[in-house]
C-alpha atoms as a PDB file:
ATOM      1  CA  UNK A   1      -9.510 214.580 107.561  1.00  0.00           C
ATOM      2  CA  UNK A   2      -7.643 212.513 104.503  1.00  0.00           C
ATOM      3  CA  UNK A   3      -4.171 212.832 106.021  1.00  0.00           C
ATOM      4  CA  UNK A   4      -5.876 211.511 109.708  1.00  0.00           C
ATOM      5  CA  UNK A   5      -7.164 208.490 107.807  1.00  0.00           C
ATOM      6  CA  UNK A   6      -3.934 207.522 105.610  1.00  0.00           C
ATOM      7  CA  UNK A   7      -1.853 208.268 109.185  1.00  0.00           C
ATOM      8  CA  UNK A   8      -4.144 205.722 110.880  1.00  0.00           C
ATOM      9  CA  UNK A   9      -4.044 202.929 108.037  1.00  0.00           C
ATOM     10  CA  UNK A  10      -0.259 203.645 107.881  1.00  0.00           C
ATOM     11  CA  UNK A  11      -0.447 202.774 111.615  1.00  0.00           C
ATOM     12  CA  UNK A  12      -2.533 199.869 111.817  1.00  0.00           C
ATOM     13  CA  UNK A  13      -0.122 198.462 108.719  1.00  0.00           C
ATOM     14  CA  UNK A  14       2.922 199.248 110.416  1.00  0.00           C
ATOM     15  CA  UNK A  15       1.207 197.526 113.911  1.00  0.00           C
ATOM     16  CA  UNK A  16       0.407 194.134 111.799  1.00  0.00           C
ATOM     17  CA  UNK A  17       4.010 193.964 110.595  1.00  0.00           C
ATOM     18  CA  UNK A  18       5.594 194.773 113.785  1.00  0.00           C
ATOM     19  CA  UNK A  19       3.551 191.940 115.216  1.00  0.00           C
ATOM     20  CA  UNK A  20       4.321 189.520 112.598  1.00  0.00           C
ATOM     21  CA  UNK A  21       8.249 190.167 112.838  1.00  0.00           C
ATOM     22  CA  UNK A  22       8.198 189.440 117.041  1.00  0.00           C
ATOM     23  CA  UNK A  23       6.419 186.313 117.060  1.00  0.00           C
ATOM     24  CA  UNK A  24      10.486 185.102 115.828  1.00  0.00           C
ATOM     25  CA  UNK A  25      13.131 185.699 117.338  1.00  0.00           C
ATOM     26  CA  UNK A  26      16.748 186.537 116.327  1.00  0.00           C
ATOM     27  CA  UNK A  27      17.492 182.996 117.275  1.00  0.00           C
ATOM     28  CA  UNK A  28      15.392 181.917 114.555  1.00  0.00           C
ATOM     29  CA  UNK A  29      12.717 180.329 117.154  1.00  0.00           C
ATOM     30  CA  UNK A  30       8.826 181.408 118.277  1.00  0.00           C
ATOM     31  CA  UNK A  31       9.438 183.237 121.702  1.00  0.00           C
ATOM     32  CA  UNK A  32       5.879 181.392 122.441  1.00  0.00           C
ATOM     33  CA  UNK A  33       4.594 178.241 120.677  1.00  0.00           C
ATOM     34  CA  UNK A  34       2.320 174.690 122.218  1.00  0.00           C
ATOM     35  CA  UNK A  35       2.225 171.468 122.586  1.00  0.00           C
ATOM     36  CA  UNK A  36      -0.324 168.826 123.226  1.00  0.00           C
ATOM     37  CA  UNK A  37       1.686 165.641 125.172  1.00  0.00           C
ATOM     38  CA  UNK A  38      -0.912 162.523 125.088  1.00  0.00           C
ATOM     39  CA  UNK A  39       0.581 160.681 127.690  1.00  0.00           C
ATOM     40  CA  UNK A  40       3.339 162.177 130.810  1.00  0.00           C
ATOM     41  CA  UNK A  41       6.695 162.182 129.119  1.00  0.00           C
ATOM     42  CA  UNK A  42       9.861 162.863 130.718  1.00  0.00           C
ATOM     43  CA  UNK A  43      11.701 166.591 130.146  1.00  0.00           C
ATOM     44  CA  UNK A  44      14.865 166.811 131.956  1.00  0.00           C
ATOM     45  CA  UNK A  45      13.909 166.045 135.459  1.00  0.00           C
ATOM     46  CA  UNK A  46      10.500 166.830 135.418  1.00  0.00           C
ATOM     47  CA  UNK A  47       7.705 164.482 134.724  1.00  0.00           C
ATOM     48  CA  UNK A  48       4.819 166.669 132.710  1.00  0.00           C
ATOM     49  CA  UNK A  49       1.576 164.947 133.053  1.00  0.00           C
ATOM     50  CA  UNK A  50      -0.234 164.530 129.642  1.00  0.00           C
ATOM     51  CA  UNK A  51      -1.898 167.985 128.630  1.00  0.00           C
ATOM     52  CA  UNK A  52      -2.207 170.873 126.279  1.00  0.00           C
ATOM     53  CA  UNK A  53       1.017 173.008 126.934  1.00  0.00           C
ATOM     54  CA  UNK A  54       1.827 176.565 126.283  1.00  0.00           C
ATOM     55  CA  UNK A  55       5.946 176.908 126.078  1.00  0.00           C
ATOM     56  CA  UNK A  56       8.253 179.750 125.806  1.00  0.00           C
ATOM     57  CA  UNK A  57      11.265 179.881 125.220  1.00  0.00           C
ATOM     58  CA  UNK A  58      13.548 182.126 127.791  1.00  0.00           C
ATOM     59  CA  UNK A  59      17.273 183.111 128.447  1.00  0.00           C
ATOM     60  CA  UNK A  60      18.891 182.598 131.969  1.00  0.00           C
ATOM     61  CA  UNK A  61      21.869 184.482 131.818  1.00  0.00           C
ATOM     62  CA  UNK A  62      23.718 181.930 128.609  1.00  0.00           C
ATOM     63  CA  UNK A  63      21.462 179.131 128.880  1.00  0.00           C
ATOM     64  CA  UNK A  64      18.474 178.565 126.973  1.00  0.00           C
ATOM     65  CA  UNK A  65      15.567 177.677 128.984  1.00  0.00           C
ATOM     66  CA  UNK A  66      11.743 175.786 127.544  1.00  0.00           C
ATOM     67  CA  UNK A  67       9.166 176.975 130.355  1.00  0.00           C
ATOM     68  CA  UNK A  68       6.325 174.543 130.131  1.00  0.00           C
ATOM     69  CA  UNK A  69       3.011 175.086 131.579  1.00  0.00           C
ATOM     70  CA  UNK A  70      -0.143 173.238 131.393  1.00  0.00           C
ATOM     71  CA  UNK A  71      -3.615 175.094 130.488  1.00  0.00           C
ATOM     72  CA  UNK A  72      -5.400 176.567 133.162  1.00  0.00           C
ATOM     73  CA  UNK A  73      -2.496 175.746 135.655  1.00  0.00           C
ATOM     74  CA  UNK A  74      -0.154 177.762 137.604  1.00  0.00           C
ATOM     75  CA  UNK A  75       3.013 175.499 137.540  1.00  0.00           C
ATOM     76  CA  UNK A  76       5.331 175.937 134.944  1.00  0.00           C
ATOM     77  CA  UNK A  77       8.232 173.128 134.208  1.00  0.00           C
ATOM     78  CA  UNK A  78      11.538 174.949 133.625  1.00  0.00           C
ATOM     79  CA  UNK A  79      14.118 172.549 131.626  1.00  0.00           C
ATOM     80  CA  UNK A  80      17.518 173.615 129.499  1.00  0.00           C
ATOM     81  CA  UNK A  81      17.589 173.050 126.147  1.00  0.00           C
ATOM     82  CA  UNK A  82      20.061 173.690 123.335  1.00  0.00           C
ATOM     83  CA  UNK A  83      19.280 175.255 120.109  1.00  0.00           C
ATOM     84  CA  UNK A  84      20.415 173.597 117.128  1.00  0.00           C
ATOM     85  CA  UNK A  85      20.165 175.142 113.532  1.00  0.00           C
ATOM     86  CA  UNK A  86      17.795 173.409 110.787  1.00  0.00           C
ATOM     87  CA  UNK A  87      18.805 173.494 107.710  1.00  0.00           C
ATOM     88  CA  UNK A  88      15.506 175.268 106.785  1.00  0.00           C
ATOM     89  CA  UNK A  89      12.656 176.271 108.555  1.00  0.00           C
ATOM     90  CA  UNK A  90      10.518 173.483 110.070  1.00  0.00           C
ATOM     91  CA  UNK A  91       7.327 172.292 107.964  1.00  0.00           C
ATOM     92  CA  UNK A  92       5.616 170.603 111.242  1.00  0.00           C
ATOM     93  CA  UNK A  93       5.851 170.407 114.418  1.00  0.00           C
ATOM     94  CA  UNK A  94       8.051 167.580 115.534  1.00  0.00           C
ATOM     95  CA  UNK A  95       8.779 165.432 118.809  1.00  0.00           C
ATOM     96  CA  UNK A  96      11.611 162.786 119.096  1.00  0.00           C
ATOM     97  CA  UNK A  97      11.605 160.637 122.499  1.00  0.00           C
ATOM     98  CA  UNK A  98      13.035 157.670 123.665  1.00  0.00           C
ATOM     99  CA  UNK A  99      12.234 155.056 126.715  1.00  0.00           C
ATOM    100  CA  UNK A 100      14.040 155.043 129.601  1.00  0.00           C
ATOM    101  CA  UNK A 101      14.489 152.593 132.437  1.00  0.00           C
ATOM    102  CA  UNK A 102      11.439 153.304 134.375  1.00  0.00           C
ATOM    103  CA  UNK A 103       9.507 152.485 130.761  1.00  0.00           C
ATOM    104  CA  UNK A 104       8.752 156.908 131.078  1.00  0.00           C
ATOM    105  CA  UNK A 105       8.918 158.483 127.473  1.00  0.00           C
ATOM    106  CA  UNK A 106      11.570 160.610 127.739  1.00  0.00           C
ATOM    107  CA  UNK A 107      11.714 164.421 125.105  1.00  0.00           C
ATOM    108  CA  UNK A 108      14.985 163.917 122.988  1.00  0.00           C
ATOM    109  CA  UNK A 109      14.243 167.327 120.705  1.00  0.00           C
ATOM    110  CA  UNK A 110      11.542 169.524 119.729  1.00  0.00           C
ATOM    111  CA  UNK A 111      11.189 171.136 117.022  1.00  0.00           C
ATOM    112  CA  UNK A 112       8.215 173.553 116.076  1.00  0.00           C
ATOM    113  CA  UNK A 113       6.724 174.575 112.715  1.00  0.00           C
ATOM    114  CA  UNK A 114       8.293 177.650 110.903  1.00  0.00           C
ATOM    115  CA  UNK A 115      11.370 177.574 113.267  1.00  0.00           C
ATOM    116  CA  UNK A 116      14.764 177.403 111.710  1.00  0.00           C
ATOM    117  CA  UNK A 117      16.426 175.879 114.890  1.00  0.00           C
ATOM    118  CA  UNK A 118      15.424 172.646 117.049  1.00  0.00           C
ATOM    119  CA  UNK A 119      15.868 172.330 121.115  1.00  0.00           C
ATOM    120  CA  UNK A 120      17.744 169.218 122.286  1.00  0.00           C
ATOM    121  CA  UNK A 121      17.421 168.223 125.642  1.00  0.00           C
END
C-alpha cells in the first residue's frame, strides 16, 4: 500500500513539472498567452475590434504565425510575426503601436511576460 502511495505522489510531481516545462516553448515563448486591446487596433491586415483575446502562437511550415481570437467568439485573426530574442525574459507584458493614415492604432511588437523573445509585426 506504501509503494502505491509514493508511485502516485511521484506521479502527480512528475505531472506538475511536465506541465510547468510546456507552457514554454523551445523558442523561448508561451505556446498560449492573452491580451486585453481597449480600443480596435490594427494587426497586419486585420482590424481586431477591442476585446479580451486569447493568442497562440503557431508554425506554418517556416513562418511564425499569432492566432488571435476574441472570448466567446469563433473567428480567429491569423497574422505573421517574427520572433526576436530579449535580452532576458520579459518582466510585463508589453505593446508598442503606432498611427497610421486612417488615424487606426496599428501593433508594432508584442511582447509577453516571462518570454525571452518579442513578435514584430
Amino acid at each position: 500500500m506504501r509503494i502505491l502511495r509514493v508511485m502516485g505522489i511521484f506521479v502527480f510531481v512528475l505531472a506538475l513539472f511536465s506541465i510547468a516545462a510546456a507552457k514554454e516553448n523551445k523558442m523561448g515563448i508561451h505556446d498560449v498567452s492573452s491580451i486585453t486591446f481597449d480600443s480596435p487596433v490594427r494587426i497586419g491586415t486585420a482590424l481586431l475590434p477591442a476585446g479580451h483575446y486569447v493568442v497562440r502562437h503557431t508554425m506554418e511550415g517556416e513562418d511564425h504565425v499569432m492566432v488571435f481570437q476574441r472570448d466567446h467568439e469563433k473567428d480567429q485573426f491569423k497574422v505573421k510575426c517574427t520572433l526576436v530574442s530579449l535580452p532576458h525574459k520579459a518582466v510585463r507584458d508589453e505593446a508598442a503601436y503606432k498611427m497610421n493614415a486612417a488615424n487606426e492604432r496599428v501593433l508594432q511588437e508584442l511582447i509577453f511576460s516571462g518570454d525571452s523573445s518579442k513578435h514584430v509585426f
